[in-house]
C-alpha atoms as a PDB file:
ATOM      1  CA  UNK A   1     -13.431   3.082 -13.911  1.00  0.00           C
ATOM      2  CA  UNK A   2     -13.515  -0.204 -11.916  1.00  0.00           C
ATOM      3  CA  UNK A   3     -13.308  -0.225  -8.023  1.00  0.00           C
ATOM      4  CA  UNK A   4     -10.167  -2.264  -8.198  1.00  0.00           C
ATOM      5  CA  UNK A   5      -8.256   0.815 -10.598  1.00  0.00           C
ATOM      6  CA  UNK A   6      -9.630   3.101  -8.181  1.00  0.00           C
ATOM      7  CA  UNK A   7      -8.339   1.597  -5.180  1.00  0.00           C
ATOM      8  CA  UNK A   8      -5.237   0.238  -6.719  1.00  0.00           C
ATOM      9  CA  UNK A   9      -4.845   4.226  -7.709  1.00  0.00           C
ATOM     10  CA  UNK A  10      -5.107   4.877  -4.493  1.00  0.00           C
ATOM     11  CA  UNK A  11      -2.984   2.496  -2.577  1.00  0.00           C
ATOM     12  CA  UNK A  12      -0.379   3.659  -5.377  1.00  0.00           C
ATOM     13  CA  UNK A  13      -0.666   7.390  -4.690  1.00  0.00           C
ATOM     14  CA  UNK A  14      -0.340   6.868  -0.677  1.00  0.00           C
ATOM     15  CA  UNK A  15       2.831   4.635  -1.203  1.00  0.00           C
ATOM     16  CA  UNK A  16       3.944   7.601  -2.558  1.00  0.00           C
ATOM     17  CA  UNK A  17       3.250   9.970  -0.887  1.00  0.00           C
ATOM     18  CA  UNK A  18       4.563   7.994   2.538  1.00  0.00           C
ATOM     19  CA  UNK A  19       7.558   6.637   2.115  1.00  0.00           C
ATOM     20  CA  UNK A  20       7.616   4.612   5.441  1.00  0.00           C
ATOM     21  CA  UNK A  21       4.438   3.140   4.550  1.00  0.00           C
ATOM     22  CA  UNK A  22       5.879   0.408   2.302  1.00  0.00           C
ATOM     23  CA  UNK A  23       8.287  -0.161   5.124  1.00  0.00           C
ATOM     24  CA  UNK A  24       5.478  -0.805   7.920  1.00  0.00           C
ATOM     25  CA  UNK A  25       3.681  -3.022   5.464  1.00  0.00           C
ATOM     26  CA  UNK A  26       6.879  -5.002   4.903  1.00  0.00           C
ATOM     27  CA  UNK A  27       6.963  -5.544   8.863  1.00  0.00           C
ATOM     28  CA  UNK A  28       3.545  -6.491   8.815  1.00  0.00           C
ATOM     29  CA  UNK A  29       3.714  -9.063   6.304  1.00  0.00           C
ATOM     30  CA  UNK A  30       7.143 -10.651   7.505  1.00  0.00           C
ATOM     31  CA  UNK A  31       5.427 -10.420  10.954  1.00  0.00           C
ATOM     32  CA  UNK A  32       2.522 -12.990   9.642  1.00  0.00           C
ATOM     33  CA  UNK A  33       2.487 -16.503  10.457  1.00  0.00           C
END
């Protein structure tokens, strides 16, 4: 298992699991320059 499955698996499970996170990461990014 590479690092990048493991933390793609990861990122994928929290997404999940918190809903608002893909909202606060939308912010972030349309917040960047």
């Amino acid at each position: 298992m590479s690092t990048y499955t493991t933390l793609d698996a990861a990122i994928d499970t929290f997404l999940n699991t918190t809903p608002w996170a893909m909202d606060v990461l939308r912010f972030v990014l349309a917040g960047l320059p």
